[in-house]
C-alpha atoms as a PDB file:
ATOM      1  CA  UNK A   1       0.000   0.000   0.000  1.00  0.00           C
ATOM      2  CA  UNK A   2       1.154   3.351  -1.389  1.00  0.00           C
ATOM      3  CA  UNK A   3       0.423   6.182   1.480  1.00  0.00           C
ATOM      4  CA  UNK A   4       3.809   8.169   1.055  1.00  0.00           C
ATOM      5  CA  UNK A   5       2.815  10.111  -1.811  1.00  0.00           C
ATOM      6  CA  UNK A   6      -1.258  11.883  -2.837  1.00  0.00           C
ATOM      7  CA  UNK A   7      -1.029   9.649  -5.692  1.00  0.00           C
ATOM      8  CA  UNK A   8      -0.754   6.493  -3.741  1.00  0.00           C
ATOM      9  CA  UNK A   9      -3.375   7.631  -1.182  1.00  0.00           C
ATOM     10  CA  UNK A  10      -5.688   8.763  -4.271  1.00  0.00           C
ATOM     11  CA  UNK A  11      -4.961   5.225  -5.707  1.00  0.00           C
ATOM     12  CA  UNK A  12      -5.887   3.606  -2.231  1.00  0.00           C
ATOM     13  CA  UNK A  13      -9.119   5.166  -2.387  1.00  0.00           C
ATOM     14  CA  UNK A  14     -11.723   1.695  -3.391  1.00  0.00           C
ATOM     15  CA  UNK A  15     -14.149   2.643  -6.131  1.00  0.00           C
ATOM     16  CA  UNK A  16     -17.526   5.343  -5.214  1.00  0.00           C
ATOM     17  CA  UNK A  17     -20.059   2.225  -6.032  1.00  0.00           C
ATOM     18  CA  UNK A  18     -20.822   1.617  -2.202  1.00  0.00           C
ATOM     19  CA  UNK A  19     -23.021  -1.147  -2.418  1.00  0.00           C
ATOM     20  CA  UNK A  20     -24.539  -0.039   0.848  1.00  0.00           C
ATOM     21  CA  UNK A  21     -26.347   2.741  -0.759  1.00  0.00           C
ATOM     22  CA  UNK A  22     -28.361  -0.039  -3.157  1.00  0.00           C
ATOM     23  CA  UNK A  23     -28.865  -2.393  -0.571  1.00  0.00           C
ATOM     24  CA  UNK A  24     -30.254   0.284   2.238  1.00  0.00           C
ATOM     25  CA  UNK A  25     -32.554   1.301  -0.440  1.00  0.00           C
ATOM     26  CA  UNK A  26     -33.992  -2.654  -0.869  1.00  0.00           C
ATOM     27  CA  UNK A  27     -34.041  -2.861   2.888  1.00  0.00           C
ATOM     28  CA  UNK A  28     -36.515   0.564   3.205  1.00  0.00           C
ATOM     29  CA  UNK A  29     -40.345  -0.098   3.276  1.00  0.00           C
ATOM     30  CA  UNK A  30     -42.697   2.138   1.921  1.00  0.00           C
ATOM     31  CA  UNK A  31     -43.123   3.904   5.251  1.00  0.00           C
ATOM     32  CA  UNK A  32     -39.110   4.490   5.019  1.00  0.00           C
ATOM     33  CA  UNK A  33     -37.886   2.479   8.029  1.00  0.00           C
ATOM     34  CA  UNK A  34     -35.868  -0.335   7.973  1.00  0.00           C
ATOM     35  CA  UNK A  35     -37.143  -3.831   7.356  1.00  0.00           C
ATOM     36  CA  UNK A  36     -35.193  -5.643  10.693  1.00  0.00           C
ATOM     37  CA  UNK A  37     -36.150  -8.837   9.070  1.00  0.00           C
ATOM     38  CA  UNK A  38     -35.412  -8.703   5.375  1.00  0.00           C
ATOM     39  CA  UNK A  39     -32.096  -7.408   7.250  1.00  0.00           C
ATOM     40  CA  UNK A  40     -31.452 -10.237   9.332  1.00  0.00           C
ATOM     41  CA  UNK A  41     -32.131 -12.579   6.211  1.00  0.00           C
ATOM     42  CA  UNK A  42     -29.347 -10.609   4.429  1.00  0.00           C
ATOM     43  CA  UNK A  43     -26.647 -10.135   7.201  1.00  0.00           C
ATOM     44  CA  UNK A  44     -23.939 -11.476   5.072  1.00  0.00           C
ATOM     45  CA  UNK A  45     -24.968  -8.554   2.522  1.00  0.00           C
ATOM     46  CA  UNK A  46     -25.276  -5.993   4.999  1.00  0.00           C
ATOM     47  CA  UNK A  47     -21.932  -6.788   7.102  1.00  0.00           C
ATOM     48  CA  UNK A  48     -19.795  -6.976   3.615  1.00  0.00           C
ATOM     49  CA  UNK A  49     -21.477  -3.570   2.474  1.00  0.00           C
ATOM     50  CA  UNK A  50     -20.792  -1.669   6.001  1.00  0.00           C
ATOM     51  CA  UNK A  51     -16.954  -3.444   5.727  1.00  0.00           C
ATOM     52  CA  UNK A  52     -16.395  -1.829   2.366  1.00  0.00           C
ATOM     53  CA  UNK A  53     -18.252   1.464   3.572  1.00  0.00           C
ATOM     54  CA  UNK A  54     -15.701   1.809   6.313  1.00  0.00           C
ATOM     55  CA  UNK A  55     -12.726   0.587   4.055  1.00  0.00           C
ATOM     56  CA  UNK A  56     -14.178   3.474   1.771  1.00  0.00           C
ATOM     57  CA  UNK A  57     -14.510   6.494   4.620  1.00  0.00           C
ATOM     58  CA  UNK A  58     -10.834   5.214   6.076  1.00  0.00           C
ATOM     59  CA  UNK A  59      -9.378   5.861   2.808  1.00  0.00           C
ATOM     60  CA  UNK A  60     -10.999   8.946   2.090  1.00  0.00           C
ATOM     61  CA  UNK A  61     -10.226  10.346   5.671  1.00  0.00           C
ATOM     62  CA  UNK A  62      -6.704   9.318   5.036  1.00  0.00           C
ATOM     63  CA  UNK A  63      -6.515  11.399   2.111  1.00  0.00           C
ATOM     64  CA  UNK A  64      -8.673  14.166   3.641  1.00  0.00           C
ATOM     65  CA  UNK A  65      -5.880  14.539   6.657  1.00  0.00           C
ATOM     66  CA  UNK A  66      -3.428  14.202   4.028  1.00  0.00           C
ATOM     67  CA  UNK A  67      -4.567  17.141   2.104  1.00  0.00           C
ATOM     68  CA  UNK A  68      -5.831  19.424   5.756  1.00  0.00           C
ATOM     69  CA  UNK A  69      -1.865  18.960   6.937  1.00  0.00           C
ATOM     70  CA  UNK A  70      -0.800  19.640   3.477  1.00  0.00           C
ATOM     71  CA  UNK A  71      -2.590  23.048   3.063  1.00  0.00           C
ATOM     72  CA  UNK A  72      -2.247  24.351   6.621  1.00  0.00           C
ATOM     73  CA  UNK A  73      -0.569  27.778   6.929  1.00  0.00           C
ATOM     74  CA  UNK A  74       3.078  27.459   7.985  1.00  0.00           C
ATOM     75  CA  UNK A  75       4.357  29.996  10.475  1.00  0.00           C
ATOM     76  CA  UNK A  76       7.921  31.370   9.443  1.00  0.00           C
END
């Protein structure tokens, strides 16, 4: 893993498809709460799409704190 340069922390960044976003949206009723059991039927689904959410925000906050300590005023 590359995370000396903003290249290699760009390239350590996984692809934007979260697959949490999809399957959230097949979870919601109607009413727009959560359907606990269609989620318990798909925990498998819902623990790999929360794992690669979190692998996602890591990555990004990485880069974020990157950039923040990158672009902070210096003092002379």
């Amino acid at each position: 893993m590359n995370t000396r340069t903003f290249a290699g922390l760009l390239g350590n960044v996984p692809a934007a498809h979260l697959s949490i976003i999809e399957l959230t949206a097949e979870l919601t009723r109607p009413d727009g709460t959560l359907d606990l059991d269609a989620a318990a039927a798909r925990q498998k689904d819902v623990e790999t799409s929360c794992a690669q959410a979190q692998d996602y925000a890591s990555s990004t906050g990485r880069l974020l704190e990157a950039l923040r300590w990158k672009l902070l005023p210096r003092r002379s």
